[in-house]
Protein backbone atom coordinates (compact mmCIF):
# COMPACT_ATOMS: atom_id res chain seq x y z
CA UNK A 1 0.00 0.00 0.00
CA UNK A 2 1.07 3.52 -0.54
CA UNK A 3 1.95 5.69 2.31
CA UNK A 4 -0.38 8.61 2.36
CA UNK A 5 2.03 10.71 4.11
CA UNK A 6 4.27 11.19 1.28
CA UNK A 7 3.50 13.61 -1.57
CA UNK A 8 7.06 14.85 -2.80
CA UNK A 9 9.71 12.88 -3.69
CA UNK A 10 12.91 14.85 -3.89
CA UNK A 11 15.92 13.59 -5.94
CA UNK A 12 19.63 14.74 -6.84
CA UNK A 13 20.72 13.89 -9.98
CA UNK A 14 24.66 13.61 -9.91
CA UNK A 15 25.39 10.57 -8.15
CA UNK A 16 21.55 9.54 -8.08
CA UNK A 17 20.17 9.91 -11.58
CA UNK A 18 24.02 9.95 -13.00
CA UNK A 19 27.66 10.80 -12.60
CA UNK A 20 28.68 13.25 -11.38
CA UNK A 21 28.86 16.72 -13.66
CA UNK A 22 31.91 18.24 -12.75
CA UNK A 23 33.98 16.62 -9.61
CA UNK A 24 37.28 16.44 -8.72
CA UNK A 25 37.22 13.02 -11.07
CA UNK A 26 36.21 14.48 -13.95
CA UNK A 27 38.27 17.67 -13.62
CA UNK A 28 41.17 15.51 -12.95
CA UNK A 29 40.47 13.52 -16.52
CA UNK A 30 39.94 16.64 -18.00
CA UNK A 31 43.29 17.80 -16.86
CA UNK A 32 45.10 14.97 -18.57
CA UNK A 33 43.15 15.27 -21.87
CA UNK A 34 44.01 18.22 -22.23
CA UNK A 35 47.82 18.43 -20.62
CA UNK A 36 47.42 21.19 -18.38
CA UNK A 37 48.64 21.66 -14.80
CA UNK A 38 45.75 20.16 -12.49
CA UNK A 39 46.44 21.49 -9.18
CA UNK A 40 46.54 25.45 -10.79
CA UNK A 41 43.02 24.64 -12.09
CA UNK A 42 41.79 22.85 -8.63
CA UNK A 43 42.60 26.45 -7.24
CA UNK A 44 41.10 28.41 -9.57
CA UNK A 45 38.40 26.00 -9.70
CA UNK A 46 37.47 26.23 -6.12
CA UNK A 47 37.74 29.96 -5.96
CA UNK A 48 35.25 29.98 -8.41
CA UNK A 49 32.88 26.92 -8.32
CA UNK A 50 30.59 28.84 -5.71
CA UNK A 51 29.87 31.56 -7.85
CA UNK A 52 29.12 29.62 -10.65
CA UNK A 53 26.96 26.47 -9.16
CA UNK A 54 25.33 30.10 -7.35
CA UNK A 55 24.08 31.25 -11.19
CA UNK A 56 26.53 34.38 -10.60
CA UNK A 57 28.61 33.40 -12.77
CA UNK A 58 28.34 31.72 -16.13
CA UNK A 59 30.25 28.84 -17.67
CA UNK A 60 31.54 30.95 -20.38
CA UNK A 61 32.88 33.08 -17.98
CA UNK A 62 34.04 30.39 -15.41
CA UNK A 63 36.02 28.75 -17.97
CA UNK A 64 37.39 32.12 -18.68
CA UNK A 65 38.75 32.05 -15.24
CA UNK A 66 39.96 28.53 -14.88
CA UNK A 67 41.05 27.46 -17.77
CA UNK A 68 41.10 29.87 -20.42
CA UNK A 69 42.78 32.68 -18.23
CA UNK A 70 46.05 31.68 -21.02
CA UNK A 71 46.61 30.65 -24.59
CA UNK A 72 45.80 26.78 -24.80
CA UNK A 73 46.30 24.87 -28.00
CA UNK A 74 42.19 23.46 -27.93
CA UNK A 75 39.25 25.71 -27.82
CA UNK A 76 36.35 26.51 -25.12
CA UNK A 77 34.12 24.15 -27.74
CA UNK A 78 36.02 21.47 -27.62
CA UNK A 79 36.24 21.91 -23.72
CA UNK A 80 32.88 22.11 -23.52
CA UNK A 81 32.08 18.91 -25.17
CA UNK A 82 34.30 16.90 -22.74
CA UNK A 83 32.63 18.63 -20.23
CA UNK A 84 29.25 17.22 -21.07
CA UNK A 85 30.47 13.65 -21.75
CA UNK A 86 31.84 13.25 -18.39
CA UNK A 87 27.43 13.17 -17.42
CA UNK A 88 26.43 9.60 -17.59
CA UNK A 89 23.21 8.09 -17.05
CA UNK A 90 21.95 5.63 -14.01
CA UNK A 91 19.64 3.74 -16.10
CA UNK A 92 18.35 1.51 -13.21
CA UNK A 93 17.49 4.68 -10.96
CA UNK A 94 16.07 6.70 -13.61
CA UNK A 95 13.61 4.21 -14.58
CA UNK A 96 12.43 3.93 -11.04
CA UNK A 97 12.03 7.53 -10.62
CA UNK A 98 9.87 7.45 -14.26
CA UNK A 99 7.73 4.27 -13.29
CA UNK A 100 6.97 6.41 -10.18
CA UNK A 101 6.10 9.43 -12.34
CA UNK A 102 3.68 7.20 -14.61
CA UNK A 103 1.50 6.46 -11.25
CA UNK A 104 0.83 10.22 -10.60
CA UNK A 105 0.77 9.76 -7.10
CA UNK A 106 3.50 12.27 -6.37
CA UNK A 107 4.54 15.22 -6.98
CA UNK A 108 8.49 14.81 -7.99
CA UNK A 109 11.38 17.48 -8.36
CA UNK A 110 15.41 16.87 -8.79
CA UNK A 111 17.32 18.93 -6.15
CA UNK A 112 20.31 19.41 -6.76
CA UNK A 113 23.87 21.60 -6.54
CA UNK A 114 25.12 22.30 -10.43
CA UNK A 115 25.67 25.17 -13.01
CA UNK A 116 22.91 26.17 -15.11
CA UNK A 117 24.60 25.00 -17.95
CA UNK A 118 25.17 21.63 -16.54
CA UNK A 119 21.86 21.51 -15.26
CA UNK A 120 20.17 22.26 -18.72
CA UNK A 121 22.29 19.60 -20.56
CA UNK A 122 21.38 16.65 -17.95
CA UNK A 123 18.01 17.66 -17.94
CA UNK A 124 17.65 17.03 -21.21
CA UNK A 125 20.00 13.84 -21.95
CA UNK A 126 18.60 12.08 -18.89
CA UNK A 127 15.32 12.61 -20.08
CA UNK A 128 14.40 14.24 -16.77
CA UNK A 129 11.25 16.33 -18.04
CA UNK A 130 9.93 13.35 -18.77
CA UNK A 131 9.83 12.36 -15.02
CA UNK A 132 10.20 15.56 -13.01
CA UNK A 133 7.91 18.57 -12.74
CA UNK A 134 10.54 21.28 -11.72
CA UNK A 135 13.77 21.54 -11.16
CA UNK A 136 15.34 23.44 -7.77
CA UNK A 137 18.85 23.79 -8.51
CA UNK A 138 21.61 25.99 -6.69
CA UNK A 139 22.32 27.85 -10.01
CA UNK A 140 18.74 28.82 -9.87
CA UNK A 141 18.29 29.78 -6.16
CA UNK A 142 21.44 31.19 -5.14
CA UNK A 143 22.49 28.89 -2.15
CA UNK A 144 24.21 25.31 -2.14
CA UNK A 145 23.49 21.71 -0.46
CA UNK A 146 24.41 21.46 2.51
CA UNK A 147 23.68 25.10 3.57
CA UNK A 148 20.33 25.79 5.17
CA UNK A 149 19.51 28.53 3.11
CA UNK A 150 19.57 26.01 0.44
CA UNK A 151 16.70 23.76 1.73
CA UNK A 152 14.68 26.33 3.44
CA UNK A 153 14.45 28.47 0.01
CA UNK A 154 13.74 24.66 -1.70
CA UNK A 155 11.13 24.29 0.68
CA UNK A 156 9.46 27.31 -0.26
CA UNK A 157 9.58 27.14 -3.78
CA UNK A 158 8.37 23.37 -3.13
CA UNK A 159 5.52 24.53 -0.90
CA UNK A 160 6.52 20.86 0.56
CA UNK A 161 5.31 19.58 3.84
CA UNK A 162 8.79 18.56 5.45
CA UNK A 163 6.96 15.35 7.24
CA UNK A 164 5.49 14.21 3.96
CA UNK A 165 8.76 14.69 1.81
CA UNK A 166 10.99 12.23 0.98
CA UNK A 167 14.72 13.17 -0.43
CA UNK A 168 16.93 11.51 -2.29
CA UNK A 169 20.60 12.19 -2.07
CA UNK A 170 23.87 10.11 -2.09
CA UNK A 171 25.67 12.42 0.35
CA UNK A 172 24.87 11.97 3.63
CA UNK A 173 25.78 15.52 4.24
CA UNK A 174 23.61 17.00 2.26
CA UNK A 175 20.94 14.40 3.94
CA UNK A 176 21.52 15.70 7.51
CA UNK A 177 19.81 19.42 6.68
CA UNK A 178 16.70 17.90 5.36
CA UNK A 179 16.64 15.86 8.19
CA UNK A 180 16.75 18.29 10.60
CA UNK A 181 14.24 20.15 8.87
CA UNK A 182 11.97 17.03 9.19
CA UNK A 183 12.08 15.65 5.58
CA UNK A 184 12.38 11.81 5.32
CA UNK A 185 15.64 10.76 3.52
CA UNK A 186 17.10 7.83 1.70
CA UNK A 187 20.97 7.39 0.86
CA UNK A 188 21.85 6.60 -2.67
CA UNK A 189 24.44 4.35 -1.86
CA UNK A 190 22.98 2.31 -4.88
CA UNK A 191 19.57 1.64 -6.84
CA UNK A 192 18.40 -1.27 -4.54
CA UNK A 193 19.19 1.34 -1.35
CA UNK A 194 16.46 3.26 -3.21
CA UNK A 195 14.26 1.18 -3.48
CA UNK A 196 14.66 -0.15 -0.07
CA UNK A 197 14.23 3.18 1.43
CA UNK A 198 10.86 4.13 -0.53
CA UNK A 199 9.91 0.73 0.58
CA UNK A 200 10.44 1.36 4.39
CA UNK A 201 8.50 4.96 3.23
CA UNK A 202 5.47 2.76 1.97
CA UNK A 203 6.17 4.03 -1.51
CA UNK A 204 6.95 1.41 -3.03
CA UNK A 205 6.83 -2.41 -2.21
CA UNK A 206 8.93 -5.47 -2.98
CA UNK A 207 6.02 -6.33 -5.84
CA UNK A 208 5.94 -2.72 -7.30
């Protein structure tokens, strides 16, 4: 049976729906495609991430910063490309998230820390509009998992009920703030944790 309790699910989407965007893993890669020092960019990259994943700062111009602050022998479009390849779908998860859309049951939203940019490219190779009805994103509010601001400005955009929220994150620091705030939470650790965790939720059951 379906708990009546919950009527939002709340999901990230790197390390839930996918990979990552644009960790230290694939900044690392990028820095050996490309042959150029890593630990320069990991400083200008973490001066800057902030601003950017806060939608002050665009990727045009964050690249402008980190990477593009010298001559380099490739070009922003070819930077940008490996950029967007590092994004790989979870198949298994997404699928649950979209046979949970098909019952209409729930309202369901990603939630997530990324760049505009980023965001808008997932968004639409994951398929996501296809499952999700909006999309709260730190690019888009102005604040970052795990800060408060960040969930109390979701929750208002939301107009969630914390006790009948669920949220979905791999990070069990960004987990702790919803918690505290009363949401239910589940740890991506993989897509049978998932499951298991809307199970305990009532959402879904070992025959659904």
């Amino acid at each position: 049976m379906n708990n009546p309790s919950i009527e939002l699910i709340l999901c990230d989407v790197g390390g839930v729906l996918g990979t990552n965007g644009w960790d230290h893993e694939q900044r690392a890669k990028a820095a050996a495609e490309f042959h150029f020092d890593f630990a320069v960019f990991e400083r200008k990259h973490e001066d800057a991430v902030q601003t950017w994943e806060c939608g002050r700062m665009t990727l045009d111009e964050y690249l402008g910063f980190t990477v593009f602050s010298e001559e380099r022998p490739f070009t922003r479009e070819a930077f940008i490309a490996f950029m967007y390849r590092q994004s790989v779908p979870k198949p298994v998860t997404i699928r649950l998230m979209y046979d949970l859309a098909l019952r209409k049951k729930w309202r369901m939203m990603t939630m997530n820390n990324e760049s505009a940019e980023l965001n808008a490219y997932r968004m639409q190779y994951f398929d996501l509009t296809s499952i999700f009805s909006a999309f709260i994103t730190s690019a888009y509010i102005g604040a970052q998992k795990p800060h408060g601001t960040f969930y109390d400005r979701a929750l208002n955009i939301a107009h969630a009920i914390p006790e009948r929220t669920v949220f979905i994150d791999d990070r069990e620091e960004n987990l702790e703030p919803a918690r505290q705030r009363g949401l239910h939470c589940v740890q991506a650790v993989n897509p049978e944790a998932v499951r298991d965790g809307l199970g305990a939720l009532g959402v879904l059951t070992r025959d659904n």
